[in-house]
PDB file of N, CA and C in Angstrom:
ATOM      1  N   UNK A   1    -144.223  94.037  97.496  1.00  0.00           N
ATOM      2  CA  UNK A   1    -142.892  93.731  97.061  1.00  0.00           C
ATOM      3  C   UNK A   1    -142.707  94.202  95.636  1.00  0.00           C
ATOM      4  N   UNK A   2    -141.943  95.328  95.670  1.00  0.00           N
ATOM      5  CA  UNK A   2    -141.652  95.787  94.149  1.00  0.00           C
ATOM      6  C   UNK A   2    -140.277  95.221  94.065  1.00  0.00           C
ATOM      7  N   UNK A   3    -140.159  95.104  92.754  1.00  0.00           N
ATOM      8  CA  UNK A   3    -138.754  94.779  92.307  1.00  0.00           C
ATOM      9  C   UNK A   3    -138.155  95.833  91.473  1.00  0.00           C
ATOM     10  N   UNK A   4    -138.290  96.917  91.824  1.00  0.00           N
ATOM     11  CA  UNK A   4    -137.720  98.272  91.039  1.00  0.00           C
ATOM     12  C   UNK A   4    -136.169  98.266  91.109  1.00  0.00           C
ATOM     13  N   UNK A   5    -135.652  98.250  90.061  1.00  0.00           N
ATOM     14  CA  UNK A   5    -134.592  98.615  90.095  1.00  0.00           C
ATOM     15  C   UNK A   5    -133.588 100.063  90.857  1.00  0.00           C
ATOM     16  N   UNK A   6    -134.344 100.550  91.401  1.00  0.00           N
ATOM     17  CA  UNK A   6    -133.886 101.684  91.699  1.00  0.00           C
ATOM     18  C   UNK A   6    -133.683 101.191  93.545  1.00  0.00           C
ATOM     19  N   UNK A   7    -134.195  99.981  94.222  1.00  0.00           N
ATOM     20  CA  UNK A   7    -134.091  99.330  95.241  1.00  0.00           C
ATOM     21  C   UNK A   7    -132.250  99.138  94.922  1.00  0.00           C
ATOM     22  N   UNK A   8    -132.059  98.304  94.232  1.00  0.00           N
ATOM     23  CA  UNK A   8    -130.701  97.430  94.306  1.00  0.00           C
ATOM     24  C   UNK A   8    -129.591  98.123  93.448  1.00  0.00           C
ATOM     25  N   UNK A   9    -129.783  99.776  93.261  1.00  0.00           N
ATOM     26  CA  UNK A   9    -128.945 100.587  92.406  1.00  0.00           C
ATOM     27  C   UNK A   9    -127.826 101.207  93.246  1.00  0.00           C
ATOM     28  N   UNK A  10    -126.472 100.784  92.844  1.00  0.00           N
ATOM     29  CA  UNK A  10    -125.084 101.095  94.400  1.00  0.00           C
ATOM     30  C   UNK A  10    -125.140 103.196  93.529  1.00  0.00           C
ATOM     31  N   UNK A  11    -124.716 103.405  94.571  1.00  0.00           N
ATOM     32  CA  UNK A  11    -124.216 104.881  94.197  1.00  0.00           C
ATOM     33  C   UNK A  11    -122.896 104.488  93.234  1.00  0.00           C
ATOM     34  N   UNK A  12    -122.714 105.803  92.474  1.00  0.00           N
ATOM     35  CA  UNK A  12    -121.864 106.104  91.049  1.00  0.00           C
ATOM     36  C   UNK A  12    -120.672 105.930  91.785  1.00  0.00           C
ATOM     37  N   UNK A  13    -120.084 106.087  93.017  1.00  0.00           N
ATOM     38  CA  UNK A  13    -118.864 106.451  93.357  1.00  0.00           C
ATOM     39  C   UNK A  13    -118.310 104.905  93.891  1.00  0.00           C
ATOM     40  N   UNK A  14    -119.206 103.905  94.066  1.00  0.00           N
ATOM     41  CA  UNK A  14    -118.957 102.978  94.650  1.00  0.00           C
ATOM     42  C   UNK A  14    -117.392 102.147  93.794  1.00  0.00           C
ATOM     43  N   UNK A  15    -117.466 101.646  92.611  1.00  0.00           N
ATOM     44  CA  UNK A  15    -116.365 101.261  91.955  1.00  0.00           C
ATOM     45  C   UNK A  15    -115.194 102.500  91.951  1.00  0.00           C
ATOM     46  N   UNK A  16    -115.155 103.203  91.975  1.00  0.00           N
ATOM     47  CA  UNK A  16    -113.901 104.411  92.871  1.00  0.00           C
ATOM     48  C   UNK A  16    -113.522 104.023  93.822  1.00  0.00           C
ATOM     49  N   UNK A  17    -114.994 103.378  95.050  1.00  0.00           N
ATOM     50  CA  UNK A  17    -113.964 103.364  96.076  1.00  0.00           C
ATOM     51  C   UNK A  17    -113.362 102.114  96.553  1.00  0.00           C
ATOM     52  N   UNK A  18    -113.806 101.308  95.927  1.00  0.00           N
ATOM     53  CA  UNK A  18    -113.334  99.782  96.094  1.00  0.00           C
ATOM     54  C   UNK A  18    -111.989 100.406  95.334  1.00  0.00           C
ATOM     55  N   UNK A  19    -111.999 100.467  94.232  1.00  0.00           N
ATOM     56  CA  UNK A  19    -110.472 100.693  93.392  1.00  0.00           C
ATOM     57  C   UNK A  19    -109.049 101.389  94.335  1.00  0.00           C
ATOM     58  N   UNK A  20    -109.932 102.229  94.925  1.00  0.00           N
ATOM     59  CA  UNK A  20    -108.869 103.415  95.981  1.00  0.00           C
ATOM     60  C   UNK A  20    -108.831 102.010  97.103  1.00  0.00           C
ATOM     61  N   UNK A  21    -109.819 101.359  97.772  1.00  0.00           N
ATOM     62  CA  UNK A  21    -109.217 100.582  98.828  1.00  0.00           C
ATOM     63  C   UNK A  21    -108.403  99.424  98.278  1.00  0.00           C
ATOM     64  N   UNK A  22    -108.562  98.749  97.230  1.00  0.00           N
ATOM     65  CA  UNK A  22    -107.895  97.692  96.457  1.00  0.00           C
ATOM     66  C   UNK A  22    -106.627  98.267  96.202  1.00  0.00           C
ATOM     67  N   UNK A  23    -106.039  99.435  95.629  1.00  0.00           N
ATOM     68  CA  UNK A  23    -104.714  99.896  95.808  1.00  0.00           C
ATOM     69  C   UNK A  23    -104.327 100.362  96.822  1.00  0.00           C
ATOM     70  N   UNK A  24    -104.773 100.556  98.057  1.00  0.00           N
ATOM     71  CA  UNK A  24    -104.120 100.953  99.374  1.00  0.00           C
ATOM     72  C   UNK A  24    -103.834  99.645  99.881  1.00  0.00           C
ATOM     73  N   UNK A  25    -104.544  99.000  99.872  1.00  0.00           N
ATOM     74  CA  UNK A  25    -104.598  97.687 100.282  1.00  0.00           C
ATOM     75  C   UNK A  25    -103.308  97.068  99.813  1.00  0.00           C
ATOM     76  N   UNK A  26    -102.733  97.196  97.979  1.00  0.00           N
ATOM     77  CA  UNK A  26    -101.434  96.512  97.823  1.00  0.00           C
ATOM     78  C   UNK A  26    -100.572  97.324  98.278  1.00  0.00           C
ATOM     79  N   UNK A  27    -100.992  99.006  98.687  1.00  0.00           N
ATOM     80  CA  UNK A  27     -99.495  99.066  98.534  1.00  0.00           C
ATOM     81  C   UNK A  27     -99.398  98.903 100.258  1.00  0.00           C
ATOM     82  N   UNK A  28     -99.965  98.759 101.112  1.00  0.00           N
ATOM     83  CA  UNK A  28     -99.669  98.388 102.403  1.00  0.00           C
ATOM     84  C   UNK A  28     -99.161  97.137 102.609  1.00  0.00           C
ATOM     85  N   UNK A  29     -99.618  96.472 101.540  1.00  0.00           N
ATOM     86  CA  UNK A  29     -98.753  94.512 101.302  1.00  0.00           C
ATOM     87  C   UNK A  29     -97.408  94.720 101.051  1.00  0.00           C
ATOM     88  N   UNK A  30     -97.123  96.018  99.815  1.00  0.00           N
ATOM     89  CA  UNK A  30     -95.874  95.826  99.555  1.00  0.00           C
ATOM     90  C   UNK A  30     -94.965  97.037 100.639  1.00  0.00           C
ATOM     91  N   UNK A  31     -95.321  97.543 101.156  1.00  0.00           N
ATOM     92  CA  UNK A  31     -94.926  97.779 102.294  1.00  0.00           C
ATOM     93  C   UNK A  31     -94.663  96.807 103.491  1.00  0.00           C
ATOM     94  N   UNK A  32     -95.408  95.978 103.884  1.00  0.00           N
ATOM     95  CA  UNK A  32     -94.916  94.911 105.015  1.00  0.00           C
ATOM     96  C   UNK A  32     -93.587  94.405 104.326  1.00  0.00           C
ATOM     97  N   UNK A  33     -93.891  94.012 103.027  1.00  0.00           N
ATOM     98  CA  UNK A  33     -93.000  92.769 102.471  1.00  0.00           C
ATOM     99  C   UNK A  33     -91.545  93.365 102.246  1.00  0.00           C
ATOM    100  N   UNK A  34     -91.485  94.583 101.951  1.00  0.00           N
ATOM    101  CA  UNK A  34     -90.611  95.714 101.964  1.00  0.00           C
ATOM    102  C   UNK A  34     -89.800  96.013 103.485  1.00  0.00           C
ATOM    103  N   UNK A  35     -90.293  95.642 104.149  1.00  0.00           N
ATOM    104  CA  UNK A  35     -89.771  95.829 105.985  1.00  0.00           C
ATOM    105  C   UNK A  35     -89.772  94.537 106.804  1.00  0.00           C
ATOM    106  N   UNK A  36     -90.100  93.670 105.835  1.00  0.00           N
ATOM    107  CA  UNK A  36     -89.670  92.096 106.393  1.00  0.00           C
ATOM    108  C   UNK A  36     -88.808  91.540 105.870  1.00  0.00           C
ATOM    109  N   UNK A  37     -88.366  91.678 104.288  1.00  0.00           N
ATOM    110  CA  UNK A  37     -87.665  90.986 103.117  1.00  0.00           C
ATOM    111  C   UNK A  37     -86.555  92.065 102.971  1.00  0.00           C
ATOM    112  N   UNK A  38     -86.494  93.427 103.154  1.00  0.00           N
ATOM    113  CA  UNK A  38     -85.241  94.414 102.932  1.00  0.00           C
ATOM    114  C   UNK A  38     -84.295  94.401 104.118  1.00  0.00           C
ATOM    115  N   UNK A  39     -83.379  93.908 103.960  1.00  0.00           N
ATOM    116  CA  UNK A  39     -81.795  94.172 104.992  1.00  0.00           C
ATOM    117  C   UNK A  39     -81.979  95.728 105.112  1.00  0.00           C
ATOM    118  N   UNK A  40     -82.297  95.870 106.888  1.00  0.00           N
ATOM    119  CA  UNK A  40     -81.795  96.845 107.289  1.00  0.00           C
ATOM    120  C   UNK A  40     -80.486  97.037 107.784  1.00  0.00           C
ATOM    121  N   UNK A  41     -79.873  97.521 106.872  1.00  0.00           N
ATOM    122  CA  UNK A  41     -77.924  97.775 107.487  1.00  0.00           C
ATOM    123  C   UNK A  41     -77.482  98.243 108.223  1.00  0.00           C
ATOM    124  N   UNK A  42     -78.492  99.833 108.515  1.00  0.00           N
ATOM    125  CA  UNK A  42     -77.974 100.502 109.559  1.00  0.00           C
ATOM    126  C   UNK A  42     -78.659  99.995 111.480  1.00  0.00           C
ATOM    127  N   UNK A  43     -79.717  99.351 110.922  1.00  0.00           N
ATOM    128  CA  UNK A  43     -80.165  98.927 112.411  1.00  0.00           C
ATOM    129  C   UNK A  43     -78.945  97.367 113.046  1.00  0.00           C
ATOM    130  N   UNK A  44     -78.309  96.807 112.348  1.00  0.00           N
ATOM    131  CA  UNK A  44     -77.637  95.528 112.818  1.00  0.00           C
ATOM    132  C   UNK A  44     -76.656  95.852 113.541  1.00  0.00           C
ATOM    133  N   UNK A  45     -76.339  95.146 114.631  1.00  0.00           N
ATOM    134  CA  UNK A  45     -75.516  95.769 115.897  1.00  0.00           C
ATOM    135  C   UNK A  45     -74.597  95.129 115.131  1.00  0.00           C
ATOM    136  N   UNK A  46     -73.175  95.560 115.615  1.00  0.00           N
ATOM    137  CA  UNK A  46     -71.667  94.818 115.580  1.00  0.00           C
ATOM    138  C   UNK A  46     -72.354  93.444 116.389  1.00  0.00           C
ATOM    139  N   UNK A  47     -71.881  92.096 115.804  1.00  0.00           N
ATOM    140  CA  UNK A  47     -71.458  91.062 116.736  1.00  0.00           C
ATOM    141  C   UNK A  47     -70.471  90.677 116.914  1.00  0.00           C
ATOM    142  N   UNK A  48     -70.529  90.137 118.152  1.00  0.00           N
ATOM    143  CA  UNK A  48     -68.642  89.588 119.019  1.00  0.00           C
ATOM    144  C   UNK A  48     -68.373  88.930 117.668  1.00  0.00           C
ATOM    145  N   UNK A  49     -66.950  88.801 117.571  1.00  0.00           N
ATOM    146  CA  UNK A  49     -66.462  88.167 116.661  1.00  0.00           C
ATOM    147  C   UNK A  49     -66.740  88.505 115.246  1.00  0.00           C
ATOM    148  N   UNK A  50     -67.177  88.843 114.695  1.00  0.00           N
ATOM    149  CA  UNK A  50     -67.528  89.395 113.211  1.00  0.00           C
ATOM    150  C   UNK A  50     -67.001  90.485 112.763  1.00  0.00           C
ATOM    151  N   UNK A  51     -66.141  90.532 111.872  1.00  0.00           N
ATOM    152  CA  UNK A  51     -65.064  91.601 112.007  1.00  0.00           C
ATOM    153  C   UNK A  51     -65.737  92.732 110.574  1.00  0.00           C
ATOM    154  N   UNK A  52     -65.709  93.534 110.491  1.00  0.00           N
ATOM    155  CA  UNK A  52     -65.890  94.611 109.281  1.00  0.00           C
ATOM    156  C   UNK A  52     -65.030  94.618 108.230  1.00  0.00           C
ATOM    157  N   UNK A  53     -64.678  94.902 107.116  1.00  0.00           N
ATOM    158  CA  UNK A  53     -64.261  94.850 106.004  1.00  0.00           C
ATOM    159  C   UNK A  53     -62.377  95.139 106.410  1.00  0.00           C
ATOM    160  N   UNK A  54     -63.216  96.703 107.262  1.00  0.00           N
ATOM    161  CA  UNK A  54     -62.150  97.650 107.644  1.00  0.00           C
ATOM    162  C   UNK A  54     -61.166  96.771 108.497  1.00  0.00           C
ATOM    163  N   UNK A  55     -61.794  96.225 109.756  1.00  0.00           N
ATOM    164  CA  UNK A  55     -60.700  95.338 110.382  1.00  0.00           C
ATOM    165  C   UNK A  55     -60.316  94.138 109.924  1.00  0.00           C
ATOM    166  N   UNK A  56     -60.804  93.138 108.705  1.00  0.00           N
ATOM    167  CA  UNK A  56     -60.072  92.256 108.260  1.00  0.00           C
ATOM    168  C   UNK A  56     -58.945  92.938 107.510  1.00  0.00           C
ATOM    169  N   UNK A  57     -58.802  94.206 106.775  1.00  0.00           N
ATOM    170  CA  UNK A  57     -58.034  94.631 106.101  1.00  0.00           C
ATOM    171  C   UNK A  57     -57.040  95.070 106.791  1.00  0.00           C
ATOM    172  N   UNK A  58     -57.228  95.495 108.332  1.00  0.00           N
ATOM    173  CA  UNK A  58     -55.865  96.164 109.053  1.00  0.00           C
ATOM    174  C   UNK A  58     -55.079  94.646 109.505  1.00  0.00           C
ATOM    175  N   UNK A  59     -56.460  93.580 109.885  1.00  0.00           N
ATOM    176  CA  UNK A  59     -55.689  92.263 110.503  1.00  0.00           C
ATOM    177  C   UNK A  59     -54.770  91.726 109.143  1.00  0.00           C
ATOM    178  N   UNK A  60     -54.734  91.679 108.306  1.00  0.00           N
ATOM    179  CA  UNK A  60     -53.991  91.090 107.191  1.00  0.00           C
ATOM    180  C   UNK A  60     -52.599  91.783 107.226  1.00  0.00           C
ATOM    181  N   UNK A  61     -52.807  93.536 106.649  1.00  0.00           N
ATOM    182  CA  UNK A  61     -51.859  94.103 106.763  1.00  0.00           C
ATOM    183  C   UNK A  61     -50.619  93.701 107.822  1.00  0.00           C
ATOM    184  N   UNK A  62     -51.085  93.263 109.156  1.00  0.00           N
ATOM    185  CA  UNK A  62     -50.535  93.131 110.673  1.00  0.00           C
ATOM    186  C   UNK A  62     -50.026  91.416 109.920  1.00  0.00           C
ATOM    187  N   UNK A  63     -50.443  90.308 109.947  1.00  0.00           N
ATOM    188  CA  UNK A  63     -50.269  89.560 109.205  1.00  0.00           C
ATOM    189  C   UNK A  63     -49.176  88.960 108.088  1.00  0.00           C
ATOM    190  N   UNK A  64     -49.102  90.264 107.080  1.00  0.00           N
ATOM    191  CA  UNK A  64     -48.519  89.774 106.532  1.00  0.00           C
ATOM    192  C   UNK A  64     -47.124  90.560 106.413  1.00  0.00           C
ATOM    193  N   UNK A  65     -47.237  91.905 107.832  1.00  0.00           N
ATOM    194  CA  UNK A  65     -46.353  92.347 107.956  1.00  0.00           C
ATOM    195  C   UNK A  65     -44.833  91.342 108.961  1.00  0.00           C
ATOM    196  N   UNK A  66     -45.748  90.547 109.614  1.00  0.00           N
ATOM    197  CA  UNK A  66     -45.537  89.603 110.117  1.00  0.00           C
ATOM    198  C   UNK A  66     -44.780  88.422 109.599  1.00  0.00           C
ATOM    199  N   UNK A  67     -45.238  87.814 108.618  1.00  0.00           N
ATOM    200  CA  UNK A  67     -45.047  86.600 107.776  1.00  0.00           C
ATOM    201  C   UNK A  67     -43.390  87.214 106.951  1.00  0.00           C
ATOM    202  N   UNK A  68     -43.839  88.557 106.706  1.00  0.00           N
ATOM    203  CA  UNK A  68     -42.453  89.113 105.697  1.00  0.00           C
ATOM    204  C   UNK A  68     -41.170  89.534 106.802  1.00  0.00           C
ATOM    205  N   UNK A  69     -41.621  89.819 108.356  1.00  0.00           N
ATOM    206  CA  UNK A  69     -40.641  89.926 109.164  1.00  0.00           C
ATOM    207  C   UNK A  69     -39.767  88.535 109.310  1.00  0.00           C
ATOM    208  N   UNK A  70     -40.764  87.521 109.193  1.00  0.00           N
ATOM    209  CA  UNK A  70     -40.432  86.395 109.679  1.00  0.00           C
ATOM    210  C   UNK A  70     -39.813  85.773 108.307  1.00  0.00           C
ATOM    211  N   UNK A  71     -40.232  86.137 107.733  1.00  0.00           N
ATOM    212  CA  UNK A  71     -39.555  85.424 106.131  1.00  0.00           C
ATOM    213  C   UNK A  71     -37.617  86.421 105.616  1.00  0.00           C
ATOM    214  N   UNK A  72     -37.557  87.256 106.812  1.00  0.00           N
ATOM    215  CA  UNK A  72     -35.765  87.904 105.978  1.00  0.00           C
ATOM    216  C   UNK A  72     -35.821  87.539 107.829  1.00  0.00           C
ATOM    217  N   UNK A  73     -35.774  86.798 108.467  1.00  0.00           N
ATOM    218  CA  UNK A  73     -34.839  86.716 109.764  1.00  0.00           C
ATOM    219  C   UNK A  73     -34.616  85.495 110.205  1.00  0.00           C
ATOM    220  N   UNK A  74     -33.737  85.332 111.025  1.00  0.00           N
ATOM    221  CA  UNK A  74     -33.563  83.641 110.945  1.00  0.00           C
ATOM    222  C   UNK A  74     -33.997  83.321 112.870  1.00  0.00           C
ATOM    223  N   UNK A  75     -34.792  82.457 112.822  1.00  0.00           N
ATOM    224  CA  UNK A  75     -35.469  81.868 114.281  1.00  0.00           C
ATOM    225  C   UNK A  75     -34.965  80.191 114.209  1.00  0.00           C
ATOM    226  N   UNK A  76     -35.492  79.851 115.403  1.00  0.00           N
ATOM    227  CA  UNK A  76     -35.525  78.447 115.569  1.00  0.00           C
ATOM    228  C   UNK A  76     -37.067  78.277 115.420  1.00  0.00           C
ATOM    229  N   UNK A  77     -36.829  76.906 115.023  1.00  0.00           N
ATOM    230  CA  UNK A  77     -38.779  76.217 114.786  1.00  0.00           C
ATOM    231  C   UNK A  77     -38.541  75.206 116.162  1.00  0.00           C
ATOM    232  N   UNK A  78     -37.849  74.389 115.709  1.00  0.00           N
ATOM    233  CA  UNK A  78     -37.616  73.447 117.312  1.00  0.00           C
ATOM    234  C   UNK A  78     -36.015  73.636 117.372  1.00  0.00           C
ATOM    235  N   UNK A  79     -36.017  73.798 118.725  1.00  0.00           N
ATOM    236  CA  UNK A  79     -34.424  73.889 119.105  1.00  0.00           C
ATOM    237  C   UNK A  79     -33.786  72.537 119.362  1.00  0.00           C
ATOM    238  N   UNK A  80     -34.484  71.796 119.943  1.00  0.00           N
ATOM    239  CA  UNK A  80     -34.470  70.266 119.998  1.00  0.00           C
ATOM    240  C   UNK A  80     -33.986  69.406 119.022  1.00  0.00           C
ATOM    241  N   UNK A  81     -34.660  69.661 117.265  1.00  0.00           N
ATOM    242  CA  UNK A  81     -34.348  68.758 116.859  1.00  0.00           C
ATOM    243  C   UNK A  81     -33.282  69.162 115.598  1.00  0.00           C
ATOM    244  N   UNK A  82     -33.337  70.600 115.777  1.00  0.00           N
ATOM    245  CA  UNK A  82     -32.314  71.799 115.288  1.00  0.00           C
ATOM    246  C   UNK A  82     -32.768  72.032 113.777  1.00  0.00           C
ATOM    247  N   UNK A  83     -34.260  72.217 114.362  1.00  0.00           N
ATOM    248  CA  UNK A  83     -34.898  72.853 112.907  1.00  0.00           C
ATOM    249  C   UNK A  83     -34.462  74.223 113.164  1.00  0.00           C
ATOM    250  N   UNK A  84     -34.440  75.277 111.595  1.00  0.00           N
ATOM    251  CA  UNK A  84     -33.963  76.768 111.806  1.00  0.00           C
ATOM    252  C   UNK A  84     -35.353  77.516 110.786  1.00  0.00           C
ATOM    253  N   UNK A  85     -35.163  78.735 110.851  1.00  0.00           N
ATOM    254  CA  UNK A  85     -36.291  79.317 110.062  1.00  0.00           C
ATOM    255  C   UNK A  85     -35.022  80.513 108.926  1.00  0.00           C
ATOM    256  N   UNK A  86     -34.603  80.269 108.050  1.00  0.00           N
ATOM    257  CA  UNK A  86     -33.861  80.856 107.302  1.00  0.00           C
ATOM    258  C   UNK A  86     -34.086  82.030 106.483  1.00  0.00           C
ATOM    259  N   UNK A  87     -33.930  83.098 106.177  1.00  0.00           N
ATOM    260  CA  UNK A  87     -34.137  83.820 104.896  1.00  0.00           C
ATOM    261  C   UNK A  87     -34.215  83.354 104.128  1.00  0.00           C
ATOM    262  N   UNK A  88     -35.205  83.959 102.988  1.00  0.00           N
ATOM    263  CA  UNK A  88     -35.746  83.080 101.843  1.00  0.00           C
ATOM    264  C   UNK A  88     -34.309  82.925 101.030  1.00  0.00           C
ATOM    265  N   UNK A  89     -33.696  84.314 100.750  1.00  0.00           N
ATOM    266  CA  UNK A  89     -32.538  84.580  99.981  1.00  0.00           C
ATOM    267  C   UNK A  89     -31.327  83.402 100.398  1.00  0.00           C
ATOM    268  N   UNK A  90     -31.042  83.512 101.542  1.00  0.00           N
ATOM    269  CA  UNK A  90     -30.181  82.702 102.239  1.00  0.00           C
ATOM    270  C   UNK A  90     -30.760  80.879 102.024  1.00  0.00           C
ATOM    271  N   UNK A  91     -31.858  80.873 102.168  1.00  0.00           N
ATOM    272  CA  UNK A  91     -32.207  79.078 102.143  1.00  0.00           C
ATOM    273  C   UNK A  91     -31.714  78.717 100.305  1.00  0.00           C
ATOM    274  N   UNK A  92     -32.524  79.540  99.550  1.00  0.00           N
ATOM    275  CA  UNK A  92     -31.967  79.737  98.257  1.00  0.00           C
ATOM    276  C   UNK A  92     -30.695  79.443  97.703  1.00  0.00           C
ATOM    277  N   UNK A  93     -29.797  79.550  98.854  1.00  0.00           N
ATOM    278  CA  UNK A  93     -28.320  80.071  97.864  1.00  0.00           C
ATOM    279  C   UNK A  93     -27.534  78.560  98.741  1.00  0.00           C
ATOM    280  N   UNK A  94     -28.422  78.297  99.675  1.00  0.00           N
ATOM    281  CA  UNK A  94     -27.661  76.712 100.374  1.00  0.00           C
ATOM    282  C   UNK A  94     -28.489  75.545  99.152  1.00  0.00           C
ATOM    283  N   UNK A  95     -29.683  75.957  99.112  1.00  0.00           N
ATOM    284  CA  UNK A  95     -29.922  74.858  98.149  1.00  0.00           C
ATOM    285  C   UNK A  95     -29.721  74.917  96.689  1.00  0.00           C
ATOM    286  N   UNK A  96     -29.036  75.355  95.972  1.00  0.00           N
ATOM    287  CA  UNK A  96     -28.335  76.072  94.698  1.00  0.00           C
ATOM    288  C   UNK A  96     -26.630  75.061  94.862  1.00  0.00           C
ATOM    289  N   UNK A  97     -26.246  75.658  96.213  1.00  0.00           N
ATOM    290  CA  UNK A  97     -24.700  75.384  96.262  1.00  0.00           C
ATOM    291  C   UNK A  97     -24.817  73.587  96.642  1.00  0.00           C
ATOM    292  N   UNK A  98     -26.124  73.363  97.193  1.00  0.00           N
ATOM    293  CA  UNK A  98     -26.179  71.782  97.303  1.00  0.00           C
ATOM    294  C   UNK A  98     -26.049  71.116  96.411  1.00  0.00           C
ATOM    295  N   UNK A  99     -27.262  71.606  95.604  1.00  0.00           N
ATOM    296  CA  UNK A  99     -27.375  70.529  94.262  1.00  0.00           C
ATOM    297  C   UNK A  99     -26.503  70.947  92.945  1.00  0.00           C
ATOM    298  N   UNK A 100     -25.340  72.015  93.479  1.00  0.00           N
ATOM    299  CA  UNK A 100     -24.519  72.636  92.398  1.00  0.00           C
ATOM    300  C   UNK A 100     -23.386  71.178  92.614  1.00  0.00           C
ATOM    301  N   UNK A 101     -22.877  70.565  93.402  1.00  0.00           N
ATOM    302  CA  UNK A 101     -22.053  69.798  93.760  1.00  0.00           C
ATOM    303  C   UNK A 101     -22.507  68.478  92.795  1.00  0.00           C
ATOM    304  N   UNK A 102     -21.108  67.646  92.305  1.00  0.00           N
ATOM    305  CA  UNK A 102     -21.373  66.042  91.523  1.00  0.00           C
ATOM    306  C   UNK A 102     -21.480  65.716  91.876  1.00  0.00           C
TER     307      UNK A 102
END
């Protein structure tokens, strides 16, 4: 039993190659964590009901083209109890001439 040092001596290249597997090693970590933790945008299907930027912006337009049709024309709300739906201009100029009176 010798105890020569030249028994328990690693080759010169050995700390190289731990170093090269110790950085492959993170960057394959930060790779998983990179494809588990990053929003892929282009892989997410449309879901029912979930509308895109694009179609909340046409549904509004439709909306409020709507609200402004309905706001210069005159409808009934209940015919029953003889509610009316007035022009803004027109409701304006009855409640002006109301409270214009002593």
């Amino acid at each position: 039993m010798s105890n020569s040092s030249a028994s328990f001596s690693f080759p010169a290249r050995t700390p190289l190659f731990t170093a090269v597997v110790v950085l492959i090693c993170f960057a394959a970590l930060g790779w998983l964590a990179m494809k588990c933790y990053v929003p892929q945008a282009s892989k997410i299907d449309k879901v029912e009901g979930v509308r895109t930027p694009a179609d909340r912006a046409v549904l509004l337009a439709e909306h409020r083209a709507k609200e402004q049709a309905a706001a210069k024309s005159y409808s009934w709300v209940e015919q029953k109890t003889g509610h009316v739906r007035l022009p803004i201009e027109r409701a304006i100029e009855l409640t002006v001439r109301e409270h214009a009176k002593p």
